[in-house]
N, C-alpha and C. Protein backbone atom coordinates (compact mmCIF):
# COMPACT_ATOMS: atom_id res chain seq x y z
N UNK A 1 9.69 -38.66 -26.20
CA UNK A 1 9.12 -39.55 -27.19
C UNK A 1 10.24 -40.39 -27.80
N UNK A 2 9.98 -41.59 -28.23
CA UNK A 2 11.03 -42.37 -28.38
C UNK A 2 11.08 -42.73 -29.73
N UNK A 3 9.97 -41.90 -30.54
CA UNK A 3 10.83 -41.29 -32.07
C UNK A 3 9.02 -42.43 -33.03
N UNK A 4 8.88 -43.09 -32.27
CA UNK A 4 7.76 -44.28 -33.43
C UNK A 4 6.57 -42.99 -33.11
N UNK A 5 6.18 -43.50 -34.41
CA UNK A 5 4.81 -42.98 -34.53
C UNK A 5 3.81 -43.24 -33.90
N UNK A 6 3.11 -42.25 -33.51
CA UNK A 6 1.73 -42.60 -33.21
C UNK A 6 0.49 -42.15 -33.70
N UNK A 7 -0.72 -42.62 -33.33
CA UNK A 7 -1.84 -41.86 -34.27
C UNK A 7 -1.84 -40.39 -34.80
N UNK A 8 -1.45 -40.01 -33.43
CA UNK A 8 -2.29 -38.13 -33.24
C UNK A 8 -0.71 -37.32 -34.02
N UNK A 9 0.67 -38.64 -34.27
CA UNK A 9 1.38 -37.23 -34.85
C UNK A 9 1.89 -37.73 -36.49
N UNK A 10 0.94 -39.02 -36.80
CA UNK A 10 0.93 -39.58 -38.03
C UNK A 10 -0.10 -38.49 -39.06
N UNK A 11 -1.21 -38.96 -37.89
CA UNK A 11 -2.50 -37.75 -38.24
C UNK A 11 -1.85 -36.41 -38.71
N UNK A 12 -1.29 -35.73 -37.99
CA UNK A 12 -0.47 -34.41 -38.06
C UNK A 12 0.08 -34.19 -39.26
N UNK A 13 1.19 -35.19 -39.09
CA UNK A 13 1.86 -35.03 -40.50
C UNK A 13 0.83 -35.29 -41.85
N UNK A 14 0.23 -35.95 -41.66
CA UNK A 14 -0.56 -36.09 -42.92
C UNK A 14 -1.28 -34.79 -43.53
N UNK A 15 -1.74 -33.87 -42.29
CA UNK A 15 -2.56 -33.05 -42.77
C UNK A 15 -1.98 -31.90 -42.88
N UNK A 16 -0.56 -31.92 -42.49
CA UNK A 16 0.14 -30.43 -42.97
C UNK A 16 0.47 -30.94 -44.82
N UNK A 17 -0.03 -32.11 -45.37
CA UNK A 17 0.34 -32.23 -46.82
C UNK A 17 -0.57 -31.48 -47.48
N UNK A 18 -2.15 -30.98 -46.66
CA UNK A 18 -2.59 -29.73 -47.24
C UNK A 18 -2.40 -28.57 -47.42
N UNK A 19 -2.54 -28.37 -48.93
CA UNK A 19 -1.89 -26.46 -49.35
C UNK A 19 -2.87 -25.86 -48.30
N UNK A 20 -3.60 -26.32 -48.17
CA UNK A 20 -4.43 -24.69 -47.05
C UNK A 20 -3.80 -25.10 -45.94
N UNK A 21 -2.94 -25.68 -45.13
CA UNK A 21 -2.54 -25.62 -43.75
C UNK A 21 -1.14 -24.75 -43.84
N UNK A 22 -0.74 -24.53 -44.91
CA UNK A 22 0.78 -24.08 -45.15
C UNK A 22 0.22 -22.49 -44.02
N UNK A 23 1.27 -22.17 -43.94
CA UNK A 23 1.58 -20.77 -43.08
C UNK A 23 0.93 -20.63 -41.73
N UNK A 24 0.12 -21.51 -41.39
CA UNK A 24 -0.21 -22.10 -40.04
C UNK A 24 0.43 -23.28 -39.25
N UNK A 25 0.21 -22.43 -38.11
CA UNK A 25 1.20 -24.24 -37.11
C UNK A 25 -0.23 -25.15 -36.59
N UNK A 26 0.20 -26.41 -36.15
CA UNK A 26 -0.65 -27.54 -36.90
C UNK A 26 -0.05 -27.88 -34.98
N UNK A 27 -1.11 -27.83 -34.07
CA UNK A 27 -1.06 -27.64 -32.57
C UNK A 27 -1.71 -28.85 -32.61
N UNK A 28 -1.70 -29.36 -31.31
CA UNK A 28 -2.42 -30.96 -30.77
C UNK A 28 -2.69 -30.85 -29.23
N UNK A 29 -3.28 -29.67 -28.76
CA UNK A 29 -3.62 -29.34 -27.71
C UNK A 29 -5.37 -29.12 -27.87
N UNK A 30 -6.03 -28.78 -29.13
CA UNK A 30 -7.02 -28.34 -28.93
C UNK A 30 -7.28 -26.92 -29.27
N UNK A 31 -6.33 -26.46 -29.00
CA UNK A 31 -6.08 -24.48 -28.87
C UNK A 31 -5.35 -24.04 -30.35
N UNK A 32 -5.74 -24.10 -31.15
CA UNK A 32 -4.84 -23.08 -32.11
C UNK A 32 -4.34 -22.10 -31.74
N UNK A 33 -4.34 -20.73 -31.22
CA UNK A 33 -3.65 -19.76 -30.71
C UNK A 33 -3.89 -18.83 -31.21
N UNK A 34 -3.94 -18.71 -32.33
CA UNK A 34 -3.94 -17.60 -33.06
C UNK A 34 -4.32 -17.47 -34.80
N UNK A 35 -4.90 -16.56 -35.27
CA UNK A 35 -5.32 -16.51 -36.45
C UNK A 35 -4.33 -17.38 -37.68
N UNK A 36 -4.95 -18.30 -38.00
CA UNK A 36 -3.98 -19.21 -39.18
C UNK A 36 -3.24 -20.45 -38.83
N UNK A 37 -3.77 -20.45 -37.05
CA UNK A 37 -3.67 -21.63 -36.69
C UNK A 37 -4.31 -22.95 -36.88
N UNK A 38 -3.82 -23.99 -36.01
CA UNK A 38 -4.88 -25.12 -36.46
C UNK A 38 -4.52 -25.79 -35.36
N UNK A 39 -5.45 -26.83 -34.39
CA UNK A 39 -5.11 -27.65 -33.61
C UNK A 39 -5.73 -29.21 -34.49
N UNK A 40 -5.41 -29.75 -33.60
CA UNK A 40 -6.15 -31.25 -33.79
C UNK A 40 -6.01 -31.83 -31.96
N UNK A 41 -7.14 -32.73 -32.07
CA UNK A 41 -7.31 -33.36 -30.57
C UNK A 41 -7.98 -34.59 -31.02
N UNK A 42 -7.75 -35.91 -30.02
CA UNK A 42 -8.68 -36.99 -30.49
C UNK A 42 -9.28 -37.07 -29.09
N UNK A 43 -10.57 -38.11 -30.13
CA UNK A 43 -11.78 -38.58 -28.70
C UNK A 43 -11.08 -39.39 -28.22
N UNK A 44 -11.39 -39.89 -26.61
CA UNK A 44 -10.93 -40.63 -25.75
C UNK A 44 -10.99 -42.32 -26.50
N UNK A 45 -11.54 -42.52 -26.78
CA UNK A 45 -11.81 -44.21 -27.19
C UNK A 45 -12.08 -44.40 -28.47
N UNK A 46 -11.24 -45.18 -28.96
CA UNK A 46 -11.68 -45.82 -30.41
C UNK A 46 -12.96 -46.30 -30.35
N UNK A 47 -13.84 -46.79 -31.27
CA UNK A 47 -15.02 -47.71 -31.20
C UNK A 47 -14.65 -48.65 -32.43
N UNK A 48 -14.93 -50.18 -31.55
CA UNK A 48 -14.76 -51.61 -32.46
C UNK A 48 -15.51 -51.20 -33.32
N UNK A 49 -15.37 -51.40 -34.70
CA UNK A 49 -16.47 -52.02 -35.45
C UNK A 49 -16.32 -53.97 -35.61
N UNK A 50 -15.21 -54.04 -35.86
CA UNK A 50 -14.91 -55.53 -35.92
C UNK A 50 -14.07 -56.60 -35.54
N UNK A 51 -14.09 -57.53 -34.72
CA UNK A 51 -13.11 -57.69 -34.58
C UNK A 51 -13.31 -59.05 -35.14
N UNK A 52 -11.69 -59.64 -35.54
CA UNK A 52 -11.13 -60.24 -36.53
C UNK A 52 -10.01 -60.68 -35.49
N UNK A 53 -9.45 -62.65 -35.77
CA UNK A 53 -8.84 -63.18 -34.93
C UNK A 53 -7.50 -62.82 -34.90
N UNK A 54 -6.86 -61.86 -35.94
CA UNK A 54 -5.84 -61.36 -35.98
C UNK A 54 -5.59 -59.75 -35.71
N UNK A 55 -6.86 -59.13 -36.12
CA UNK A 55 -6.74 -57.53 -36.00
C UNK A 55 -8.51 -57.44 -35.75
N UNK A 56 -8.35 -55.86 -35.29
CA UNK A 56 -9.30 -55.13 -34.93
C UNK A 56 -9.74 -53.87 -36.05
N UNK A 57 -11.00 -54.03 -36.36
CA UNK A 57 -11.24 -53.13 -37.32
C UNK A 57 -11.88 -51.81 -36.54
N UNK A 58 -11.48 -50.36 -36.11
CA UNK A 58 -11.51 -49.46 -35.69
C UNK A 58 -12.24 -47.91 -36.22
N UNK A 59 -12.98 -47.25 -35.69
CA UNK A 59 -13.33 -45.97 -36.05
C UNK A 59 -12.50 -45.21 -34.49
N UNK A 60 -12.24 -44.26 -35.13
CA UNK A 60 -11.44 -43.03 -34.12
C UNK A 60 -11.96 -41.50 -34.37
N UNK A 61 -12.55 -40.73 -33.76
CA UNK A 61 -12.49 -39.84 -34.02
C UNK A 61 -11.89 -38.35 -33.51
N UNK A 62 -11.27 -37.72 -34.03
CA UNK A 62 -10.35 -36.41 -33.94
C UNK A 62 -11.10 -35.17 -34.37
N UNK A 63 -10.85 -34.34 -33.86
CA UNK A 63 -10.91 -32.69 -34.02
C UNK A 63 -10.20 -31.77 -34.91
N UNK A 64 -10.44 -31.34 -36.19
CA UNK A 64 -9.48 -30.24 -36.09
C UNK A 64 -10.02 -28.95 -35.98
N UNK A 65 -9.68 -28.20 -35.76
CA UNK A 65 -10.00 -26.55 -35.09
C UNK A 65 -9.21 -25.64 -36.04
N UNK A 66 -9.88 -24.82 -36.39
CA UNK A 66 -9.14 -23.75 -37.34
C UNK A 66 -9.87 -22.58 -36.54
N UNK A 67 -8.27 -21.47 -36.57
CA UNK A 67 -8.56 -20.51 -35.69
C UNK A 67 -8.43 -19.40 -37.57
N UNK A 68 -9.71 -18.33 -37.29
CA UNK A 68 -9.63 -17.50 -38.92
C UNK A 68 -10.40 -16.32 -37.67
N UNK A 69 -10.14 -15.43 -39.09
CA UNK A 69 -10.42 -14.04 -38.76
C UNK A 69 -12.20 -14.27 -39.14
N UNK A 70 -13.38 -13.53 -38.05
CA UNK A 70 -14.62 -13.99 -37.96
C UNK A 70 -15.46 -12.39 -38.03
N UNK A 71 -16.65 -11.86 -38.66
CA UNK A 71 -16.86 -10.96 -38.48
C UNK A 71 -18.59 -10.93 -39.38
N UNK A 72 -19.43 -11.22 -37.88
CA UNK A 72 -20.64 -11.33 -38.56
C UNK A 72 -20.97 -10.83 -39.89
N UNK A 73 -20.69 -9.40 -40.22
CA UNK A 73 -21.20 -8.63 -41.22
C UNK A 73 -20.35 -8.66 -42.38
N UNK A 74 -18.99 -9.60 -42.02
CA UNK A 74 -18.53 -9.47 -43.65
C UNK A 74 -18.68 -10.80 -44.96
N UNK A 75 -20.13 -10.46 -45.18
CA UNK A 75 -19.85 -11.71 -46.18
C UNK A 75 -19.12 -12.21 -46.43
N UNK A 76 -18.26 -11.62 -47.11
CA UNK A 76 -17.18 -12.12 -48.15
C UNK A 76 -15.80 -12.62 -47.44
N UNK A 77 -15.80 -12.44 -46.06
CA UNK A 77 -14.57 -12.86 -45.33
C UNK A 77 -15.03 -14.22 -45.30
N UNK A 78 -16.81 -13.96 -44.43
CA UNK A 78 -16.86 -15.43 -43.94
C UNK A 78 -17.43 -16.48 -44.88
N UNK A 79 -17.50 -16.08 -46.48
CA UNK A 79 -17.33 -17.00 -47.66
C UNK A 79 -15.94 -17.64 -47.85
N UNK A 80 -14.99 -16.88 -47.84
CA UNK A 80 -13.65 -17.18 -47.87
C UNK A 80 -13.01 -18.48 -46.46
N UNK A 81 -14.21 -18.30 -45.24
CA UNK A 81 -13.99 -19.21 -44.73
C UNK A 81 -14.37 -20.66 -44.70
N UNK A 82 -15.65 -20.31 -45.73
CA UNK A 82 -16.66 -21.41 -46.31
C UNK A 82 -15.59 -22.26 -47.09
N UNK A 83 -14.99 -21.02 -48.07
CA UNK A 83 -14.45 -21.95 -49.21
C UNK A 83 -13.12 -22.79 -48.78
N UNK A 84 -12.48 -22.35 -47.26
CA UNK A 84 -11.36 -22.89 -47.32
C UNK A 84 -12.09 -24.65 -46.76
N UNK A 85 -12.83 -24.34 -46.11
CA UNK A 85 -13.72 -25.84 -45.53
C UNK A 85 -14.27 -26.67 -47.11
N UNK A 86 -14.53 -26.24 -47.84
CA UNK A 86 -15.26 -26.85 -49.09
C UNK A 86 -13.54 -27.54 -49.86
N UNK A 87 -12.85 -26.28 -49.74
CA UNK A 87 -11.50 -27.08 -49.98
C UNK A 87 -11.16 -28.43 -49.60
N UNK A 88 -10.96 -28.26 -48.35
CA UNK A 88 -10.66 -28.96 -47.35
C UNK A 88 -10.97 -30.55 -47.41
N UNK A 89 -12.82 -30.42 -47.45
CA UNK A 89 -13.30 -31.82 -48.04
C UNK A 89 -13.23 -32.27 -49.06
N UNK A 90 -12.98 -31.35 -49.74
CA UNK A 90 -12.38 -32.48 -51.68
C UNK A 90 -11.35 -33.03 -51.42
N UNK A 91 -9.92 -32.13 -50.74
CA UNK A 91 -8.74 -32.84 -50.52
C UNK A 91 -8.84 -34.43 -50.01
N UNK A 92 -9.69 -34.57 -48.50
CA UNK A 92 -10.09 -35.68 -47.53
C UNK A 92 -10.78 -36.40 -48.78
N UNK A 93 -11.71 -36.21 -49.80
CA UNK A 93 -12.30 -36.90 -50.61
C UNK A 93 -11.30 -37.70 -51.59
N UNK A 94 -10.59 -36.85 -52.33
CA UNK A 94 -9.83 -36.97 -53.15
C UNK A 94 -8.24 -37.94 -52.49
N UNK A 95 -8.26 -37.96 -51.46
CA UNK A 95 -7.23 -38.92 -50.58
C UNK A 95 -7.67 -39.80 -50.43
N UNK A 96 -9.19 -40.05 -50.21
CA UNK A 96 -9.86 -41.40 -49.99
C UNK A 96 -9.90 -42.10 -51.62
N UNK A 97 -10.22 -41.10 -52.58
CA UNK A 97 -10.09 -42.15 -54.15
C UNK A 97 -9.03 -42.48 -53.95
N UNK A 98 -7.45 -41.83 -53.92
CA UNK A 98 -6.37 -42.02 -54.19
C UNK A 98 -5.51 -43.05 -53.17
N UNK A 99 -6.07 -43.43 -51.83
CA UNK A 99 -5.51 -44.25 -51.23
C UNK A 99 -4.43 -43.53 -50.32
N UNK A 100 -4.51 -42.25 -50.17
CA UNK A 100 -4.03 -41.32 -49.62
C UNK A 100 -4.10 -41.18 -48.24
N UNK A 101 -3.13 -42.24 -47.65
CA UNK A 101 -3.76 -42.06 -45.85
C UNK A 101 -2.92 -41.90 -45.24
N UNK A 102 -2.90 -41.65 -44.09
CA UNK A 102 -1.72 -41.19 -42.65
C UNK A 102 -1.16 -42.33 -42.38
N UNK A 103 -0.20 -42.27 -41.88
CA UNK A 103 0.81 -43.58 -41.18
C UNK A 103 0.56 -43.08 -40.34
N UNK A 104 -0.12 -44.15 -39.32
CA UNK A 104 -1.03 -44.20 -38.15
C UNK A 104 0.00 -44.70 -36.90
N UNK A 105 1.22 -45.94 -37.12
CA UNK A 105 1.77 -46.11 -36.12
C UNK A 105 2.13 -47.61 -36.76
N UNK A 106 2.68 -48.50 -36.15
CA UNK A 106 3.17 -49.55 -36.10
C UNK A 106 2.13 -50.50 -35.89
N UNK A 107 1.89 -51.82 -36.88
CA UNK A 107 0.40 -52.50 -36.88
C UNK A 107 -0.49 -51.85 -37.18
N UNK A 108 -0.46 -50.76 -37.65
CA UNK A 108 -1.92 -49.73 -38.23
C UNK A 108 -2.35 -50.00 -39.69
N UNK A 109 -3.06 -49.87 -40.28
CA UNK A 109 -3.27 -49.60 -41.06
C UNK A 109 -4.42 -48.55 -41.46
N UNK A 110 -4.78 -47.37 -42.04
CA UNK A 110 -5.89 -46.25 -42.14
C UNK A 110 -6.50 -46.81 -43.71
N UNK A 111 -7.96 -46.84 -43.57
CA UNK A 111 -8.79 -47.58 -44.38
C UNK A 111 -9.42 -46.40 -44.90
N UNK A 112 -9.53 -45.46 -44.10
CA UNK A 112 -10.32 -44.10 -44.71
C UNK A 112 -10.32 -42.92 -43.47
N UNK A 113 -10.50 -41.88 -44.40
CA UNK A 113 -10.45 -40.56 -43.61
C UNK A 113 -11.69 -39.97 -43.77
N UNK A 114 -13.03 -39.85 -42.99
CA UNK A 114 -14.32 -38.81 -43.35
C UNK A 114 -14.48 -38.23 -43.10
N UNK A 115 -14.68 -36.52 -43.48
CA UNK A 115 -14.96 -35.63 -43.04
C UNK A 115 -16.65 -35.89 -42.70
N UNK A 116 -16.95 -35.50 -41.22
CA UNK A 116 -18.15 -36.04 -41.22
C UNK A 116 -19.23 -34.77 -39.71
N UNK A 117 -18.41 -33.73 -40.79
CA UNK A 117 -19.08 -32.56 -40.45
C UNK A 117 -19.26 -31.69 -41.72
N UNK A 118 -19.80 -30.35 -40.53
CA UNK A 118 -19.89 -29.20 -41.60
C UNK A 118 -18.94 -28.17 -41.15
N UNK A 119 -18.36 -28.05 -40.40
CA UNK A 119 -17.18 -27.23 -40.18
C UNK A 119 -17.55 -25.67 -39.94
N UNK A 120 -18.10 -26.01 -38.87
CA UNK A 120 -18.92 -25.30 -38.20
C UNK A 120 -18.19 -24.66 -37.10
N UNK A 121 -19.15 -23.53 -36.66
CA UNK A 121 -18.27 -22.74 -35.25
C UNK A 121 -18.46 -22.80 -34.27
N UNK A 122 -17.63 -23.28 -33.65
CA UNK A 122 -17.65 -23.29 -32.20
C UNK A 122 -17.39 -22.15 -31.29
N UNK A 123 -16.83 -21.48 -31.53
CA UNK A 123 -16.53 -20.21 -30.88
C UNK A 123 -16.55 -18.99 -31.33
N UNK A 124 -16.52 -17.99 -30.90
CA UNK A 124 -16.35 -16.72 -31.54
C UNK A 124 -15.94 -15.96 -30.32
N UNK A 125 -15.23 -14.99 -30.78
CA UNK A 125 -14.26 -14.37 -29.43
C UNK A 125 -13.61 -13.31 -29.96
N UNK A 126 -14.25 -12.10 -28.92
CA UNK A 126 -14.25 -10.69 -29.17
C UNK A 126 -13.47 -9.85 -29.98
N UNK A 127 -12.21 -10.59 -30.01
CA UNK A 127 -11.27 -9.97 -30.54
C UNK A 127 -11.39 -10.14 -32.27
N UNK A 128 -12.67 -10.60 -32.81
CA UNK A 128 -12.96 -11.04 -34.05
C UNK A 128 -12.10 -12.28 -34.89
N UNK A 129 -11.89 -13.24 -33.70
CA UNK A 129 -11.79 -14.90 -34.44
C UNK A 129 -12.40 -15.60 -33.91
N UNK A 130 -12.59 -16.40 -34.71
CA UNK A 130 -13.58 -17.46 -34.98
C UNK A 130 -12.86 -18.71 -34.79
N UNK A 131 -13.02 -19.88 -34.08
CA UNK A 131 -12.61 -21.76 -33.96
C UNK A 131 -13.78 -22.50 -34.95
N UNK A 132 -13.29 -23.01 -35.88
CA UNK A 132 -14.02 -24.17 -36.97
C UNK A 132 -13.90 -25.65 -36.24
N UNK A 133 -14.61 -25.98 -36.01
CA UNK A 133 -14.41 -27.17 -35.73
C UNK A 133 -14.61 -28.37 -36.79
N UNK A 134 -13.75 -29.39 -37.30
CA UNK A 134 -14.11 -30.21 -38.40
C UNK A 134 -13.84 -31.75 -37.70
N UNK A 135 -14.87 -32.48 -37.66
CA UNK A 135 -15.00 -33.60 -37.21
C UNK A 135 -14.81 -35.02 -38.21
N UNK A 136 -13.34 -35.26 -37.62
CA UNK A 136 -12.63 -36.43 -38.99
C UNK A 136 -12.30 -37.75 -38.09
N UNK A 137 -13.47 -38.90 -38.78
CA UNK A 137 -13.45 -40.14 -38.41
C UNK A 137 -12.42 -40.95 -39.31
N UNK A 138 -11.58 -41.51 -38.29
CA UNK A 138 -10.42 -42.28 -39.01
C UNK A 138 -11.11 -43.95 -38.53
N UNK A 139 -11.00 -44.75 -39.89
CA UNK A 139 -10.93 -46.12 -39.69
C UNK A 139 -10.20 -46.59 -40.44
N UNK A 140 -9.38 -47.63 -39.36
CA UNK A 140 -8.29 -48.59 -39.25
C UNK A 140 -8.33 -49.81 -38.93
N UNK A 141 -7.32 -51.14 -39.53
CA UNK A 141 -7.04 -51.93 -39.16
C UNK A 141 -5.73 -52.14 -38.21
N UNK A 142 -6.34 -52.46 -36.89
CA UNK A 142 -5.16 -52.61 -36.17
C UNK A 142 -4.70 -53.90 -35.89
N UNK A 143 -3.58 -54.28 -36.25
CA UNK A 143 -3.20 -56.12 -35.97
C UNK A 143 -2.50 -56.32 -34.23
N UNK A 144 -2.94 -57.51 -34.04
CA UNK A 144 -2.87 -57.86 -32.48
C UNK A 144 -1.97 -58.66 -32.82
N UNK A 145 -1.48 -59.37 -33.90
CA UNK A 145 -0.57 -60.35 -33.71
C UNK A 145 0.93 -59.79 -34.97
């Protein structure tokens, strides 16, 4: 890598500025690994919303995956996993009042971050963890000139 930014490790850095990502590693494969992990992955293709004779106005959407300890019968674990997701979206909320966005790359600009799930499970796997999947639409202005 030749050191400039790009989306998926602007994205990254931005979201290890959340207190709930601390003591987890923050992966870009898809795979968290292990309990307290976290991946992120993006969709293949931006989608235009606009384009403009100087820039392109953009939606992107990315993955993040939280790997937690999962266990049908324990309420109170899998409240604790509720609450770290309820967290989660005030922060993304509270970044969008505040103007709080990722450095996306060179000519970027990030207009907003939406959490535009429920952070929901995708997996469950024997060994009692659980993959969250949280679905975060990034829109940007990207300049062509």
């Amino acid at each position: 890598m030749n050191g400039k930014d790009t989306m998926i490790s602007g994205l990254r850095r931005w979201l290890q500025g959340y207190d709930g990502m601390s003591g987890g590693r923050l992966n870009v494969d898809g795979n968290p690994g292990k309990i307290g992990d976290f991946s992120i992955v993006a969709d293949d293709i931006p989608e235009d919303v606009t384009q403009m004779m100087w820039a392109r106005h953009r939606k992107r959407t990315f993955y993040l995956v939280r790997d937690c300890p999962f266990d049908a019968e324990d309420i109170a674990q899998n409240t604790e996993n509720l609450n770290w997701y309820e967290d989660f979206a005030h922060w993304i909320y509270q970044c969008n009042l505040t103007g709080n966005y990722p450095s996306l790359g060179e000519n970027i600009t990030c207009v907003s971050v939406i959490d535009s799930s429920m952070g929901a499970i995708v997996t469950v796997v024997e060994d009692g963890r659980a993959a969250y999947r949280i679905t975060l639409q990034v829109e940007y202005v990207e300049r062509i000139f």
